[in-house]
C-alpha atoms as a PDB file:
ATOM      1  CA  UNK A   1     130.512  98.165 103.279  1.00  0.00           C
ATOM      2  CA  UNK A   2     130.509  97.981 107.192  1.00  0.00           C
ATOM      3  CA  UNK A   3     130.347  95.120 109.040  1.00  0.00           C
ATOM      4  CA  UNK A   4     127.564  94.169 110.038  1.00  0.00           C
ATOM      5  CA  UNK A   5     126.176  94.658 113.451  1.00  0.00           C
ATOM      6  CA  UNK A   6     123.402  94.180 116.179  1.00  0.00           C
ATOM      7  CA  UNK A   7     122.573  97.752 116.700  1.00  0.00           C
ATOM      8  CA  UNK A   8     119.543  98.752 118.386  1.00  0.00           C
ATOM      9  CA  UNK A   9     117.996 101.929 116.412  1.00  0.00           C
ATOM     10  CA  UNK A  10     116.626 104.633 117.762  1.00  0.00           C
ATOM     11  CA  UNK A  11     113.140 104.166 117.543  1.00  0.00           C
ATOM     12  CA  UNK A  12     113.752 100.947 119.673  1.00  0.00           C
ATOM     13  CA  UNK A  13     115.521 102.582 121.813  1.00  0.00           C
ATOM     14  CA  UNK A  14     113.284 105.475 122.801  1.00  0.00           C
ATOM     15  CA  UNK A  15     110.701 102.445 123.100  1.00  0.00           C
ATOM     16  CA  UNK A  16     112.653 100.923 125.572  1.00  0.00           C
ATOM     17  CA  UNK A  17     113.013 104.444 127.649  1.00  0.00           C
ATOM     18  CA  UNK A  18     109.190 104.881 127.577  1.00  0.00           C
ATOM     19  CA  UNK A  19     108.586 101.853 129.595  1.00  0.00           C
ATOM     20  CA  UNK A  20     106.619 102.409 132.568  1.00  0.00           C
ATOM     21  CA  UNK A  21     105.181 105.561 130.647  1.00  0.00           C
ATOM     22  CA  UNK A  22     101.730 106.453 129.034  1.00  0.00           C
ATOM     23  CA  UNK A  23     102.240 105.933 125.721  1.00  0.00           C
ATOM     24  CA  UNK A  24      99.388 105.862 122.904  1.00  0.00           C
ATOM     25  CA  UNK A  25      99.376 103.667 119.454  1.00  0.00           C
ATOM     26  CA  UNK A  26      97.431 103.414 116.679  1.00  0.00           C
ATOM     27  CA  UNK A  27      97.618  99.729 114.782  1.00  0.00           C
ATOM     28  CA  UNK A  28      96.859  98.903 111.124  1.00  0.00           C
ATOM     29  CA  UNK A  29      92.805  98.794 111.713  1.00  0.00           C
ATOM     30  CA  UNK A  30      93.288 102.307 112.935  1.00  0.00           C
ATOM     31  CA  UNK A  31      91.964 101.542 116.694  1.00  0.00           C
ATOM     32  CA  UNK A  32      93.691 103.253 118.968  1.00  0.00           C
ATOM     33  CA  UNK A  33      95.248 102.339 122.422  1.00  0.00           C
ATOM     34  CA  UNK A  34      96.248 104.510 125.384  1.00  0.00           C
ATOM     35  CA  UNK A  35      97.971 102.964 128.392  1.00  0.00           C
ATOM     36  CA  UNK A  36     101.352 102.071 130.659  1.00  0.00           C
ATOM     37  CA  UNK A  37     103.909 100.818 128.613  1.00  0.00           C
ATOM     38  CA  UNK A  38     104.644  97.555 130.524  1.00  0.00           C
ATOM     39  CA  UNK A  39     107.449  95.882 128.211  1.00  0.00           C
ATOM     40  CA  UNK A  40     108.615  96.880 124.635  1.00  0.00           C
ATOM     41  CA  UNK A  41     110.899  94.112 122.545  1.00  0.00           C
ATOM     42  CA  UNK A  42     112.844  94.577 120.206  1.00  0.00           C
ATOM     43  CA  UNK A  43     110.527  93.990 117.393  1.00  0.00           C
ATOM     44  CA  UNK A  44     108.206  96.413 118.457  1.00  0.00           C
ATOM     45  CA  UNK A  45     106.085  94.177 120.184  1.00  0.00           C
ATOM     46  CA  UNK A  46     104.263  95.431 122.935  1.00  0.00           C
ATOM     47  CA  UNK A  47     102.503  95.119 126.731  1.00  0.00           C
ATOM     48  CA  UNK A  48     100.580  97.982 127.585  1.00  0.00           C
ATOM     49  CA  UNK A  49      98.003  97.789 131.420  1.00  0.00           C
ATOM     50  CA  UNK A  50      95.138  99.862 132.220  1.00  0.00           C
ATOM     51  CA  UNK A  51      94.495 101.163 128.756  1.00  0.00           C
ATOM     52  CA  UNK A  52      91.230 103.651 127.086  1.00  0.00           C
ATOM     53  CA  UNK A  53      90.720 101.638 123.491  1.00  0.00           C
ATOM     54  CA  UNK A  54      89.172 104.154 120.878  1.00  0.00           C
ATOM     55  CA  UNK A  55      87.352 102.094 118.157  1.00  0.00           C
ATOM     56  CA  UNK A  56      87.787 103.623 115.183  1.00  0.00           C
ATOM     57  CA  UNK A  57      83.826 104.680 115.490  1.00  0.00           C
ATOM     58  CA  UNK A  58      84.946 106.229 118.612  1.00  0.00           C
ATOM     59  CA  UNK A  59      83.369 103.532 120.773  1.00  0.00           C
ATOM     60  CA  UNK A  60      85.530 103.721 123.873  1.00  0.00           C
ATOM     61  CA  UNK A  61      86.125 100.464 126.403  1.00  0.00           C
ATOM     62  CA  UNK A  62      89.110  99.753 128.867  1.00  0.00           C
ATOM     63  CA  UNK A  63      91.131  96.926 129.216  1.00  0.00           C
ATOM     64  CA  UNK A  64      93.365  95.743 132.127  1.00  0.00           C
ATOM     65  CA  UNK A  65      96.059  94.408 130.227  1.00  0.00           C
ATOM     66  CA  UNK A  66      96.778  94.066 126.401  1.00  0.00           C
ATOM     67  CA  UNK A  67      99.860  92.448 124.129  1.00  0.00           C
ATOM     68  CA  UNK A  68     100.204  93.721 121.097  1.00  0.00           C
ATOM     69  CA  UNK A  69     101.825  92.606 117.509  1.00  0.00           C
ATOM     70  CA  UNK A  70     104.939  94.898 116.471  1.00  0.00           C
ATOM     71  CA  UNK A  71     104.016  94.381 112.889  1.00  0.00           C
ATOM     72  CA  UNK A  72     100.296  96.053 113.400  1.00  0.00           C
ATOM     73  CA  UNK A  73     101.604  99.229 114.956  1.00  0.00           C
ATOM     74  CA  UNK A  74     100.929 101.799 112.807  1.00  0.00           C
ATOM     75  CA  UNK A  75     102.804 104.761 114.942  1.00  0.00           C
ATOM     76  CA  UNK A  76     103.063 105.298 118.974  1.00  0.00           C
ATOM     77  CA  UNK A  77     103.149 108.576 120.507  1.00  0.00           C
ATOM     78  CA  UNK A  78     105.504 108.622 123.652  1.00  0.00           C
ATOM     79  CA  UNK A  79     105.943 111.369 126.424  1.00  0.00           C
ATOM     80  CA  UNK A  80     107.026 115.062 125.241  1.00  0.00           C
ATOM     81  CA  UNK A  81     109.982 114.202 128.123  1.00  0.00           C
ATOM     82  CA  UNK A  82     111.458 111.418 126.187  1.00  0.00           C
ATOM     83  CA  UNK A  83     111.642 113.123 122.802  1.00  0.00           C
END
C-alpha cells in the first residue's frame, strides 16, 4: 500500500471552483436550496447568500444567508462550465 496522503478529491475540488457560483443542493430531508456559493470546506460544509428554499411540499421562501452541514448534503448541482 501507498502512503498515505492529504489529497483533496475531486468532488472537493470542483466545490472549491464553484465558489462564487449558483449552485443548488438537496440535503437529507429532501429540501432543496438554490443560491451563491459563498465558502465550501473541506468537509463539504457549506455558505450559500441570497438563496430560493423549495420545501419539499414545494413551499418556496428566500433566505439572505444560510450555513449548511456537509454531512446532510444529499447531492449539489454546480454550473455546466465547471463540469
Amino acid at each position: 500500500m501507498g502512503k498515505l496522503t492529504s489529497t483533496i478529491g475531486i468532488p472537493i475540488k470542483l466545490l472549491n471552483e464553484a465558489q462564487g457560483h449558483v449552485v443548488t443542493l438537496e440535503i437529507t430531508s429532501g429540501v432543496v436550496y438554490r443560491g451563491k456559493l459563498l465558502e465550501a470546506e473541506d468537509n463539504m460544509n457549506v455558505q450559500l447568500k441570497d438563496i430560493t428554499v423549495t420545501a419539499r411540499d414545494g413551499r418556496v421562501s428566500h433566505l439572505d444567508q444560510v450555513y449548511i452541514r456537509g454531512s446532510h448534503v444529499r447531492f449539489f448541482i454546480v454550473p455546466d462550465m465547471l463540469r
